[in-house]
Protein backbone atom coordinates (compact mmCIF):
# COMPACT_ATOMS: atom_id res chain seq x y z
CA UNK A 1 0.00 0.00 0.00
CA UNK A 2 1.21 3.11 -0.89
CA UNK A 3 2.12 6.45 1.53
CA UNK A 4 -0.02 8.44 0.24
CA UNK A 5 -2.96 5.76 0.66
CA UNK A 6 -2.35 5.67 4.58
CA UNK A 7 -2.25 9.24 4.74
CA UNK A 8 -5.40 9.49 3.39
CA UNK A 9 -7.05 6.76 5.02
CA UNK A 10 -5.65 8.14 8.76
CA UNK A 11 -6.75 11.32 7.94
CA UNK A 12 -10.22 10.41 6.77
CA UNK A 13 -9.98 8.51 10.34
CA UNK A 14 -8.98 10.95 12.30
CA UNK A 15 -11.96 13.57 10.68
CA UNK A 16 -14.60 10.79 11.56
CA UNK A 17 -12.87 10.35 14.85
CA UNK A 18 -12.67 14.00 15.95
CA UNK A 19 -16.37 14.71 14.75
CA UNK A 20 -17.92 11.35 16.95
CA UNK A 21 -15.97 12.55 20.12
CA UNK A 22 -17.13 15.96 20.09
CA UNK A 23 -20.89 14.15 19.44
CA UNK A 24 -19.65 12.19 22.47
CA UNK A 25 -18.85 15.20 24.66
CA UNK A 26 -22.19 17.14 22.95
CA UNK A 27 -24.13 14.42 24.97
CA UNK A 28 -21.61 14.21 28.29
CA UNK A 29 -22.87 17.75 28.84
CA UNK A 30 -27.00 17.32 27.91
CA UNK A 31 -26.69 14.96 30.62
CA UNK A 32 -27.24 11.85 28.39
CA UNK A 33 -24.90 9.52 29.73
CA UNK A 34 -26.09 6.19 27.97
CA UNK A 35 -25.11 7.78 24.68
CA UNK A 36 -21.96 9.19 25.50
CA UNK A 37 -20.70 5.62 26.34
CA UNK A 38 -22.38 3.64 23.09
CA UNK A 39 -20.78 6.68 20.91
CA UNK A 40 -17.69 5.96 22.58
CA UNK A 41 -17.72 2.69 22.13
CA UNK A 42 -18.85 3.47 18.30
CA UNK A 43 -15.73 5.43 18.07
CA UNK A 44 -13.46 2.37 19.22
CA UNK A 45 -15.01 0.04 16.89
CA UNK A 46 -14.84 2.55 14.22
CA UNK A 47 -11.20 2.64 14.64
CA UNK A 48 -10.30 -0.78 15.97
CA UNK A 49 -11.19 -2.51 12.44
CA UNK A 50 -9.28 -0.19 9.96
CA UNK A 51 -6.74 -0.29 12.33
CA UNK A 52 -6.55 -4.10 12.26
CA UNK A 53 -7.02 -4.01 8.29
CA UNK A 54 -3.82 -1.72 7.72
CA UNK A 55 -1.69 -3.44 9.99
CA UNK A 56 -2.42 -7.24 10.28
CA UNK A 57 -3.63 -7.89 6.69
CA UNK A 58 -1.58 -5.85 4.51
């Protein structure tokens, strides 16, 4: 895989990453704990399998 492919594929991850955290934090403060911890568990999913997919199987 080439360098610029995992530039572009961490950034694209770390836009999607930034934007469900500060979703995250948007419910923290509304008091809507439940959904702070399922979008933070979103978020590790979300990067947990491209993670795995660039490292382990390339």
């Amino acid at each position: 895989m080439s360098v610029l492919t995992w530039i572009a594929i961490i950034s694209v991850l770390a836009y999607a990453l930034i934007h469900t955290v500060s979703y995250a934090l948007w419910n923290w403060r509304n008091n809507n704990k439940a959904g702070f911890v399922f979008i933070i568990l979103l978020c590790l999913v979300m990067t947990a399998l491209p993670v795995y997919i660039l490292f382990f199987r390339s």
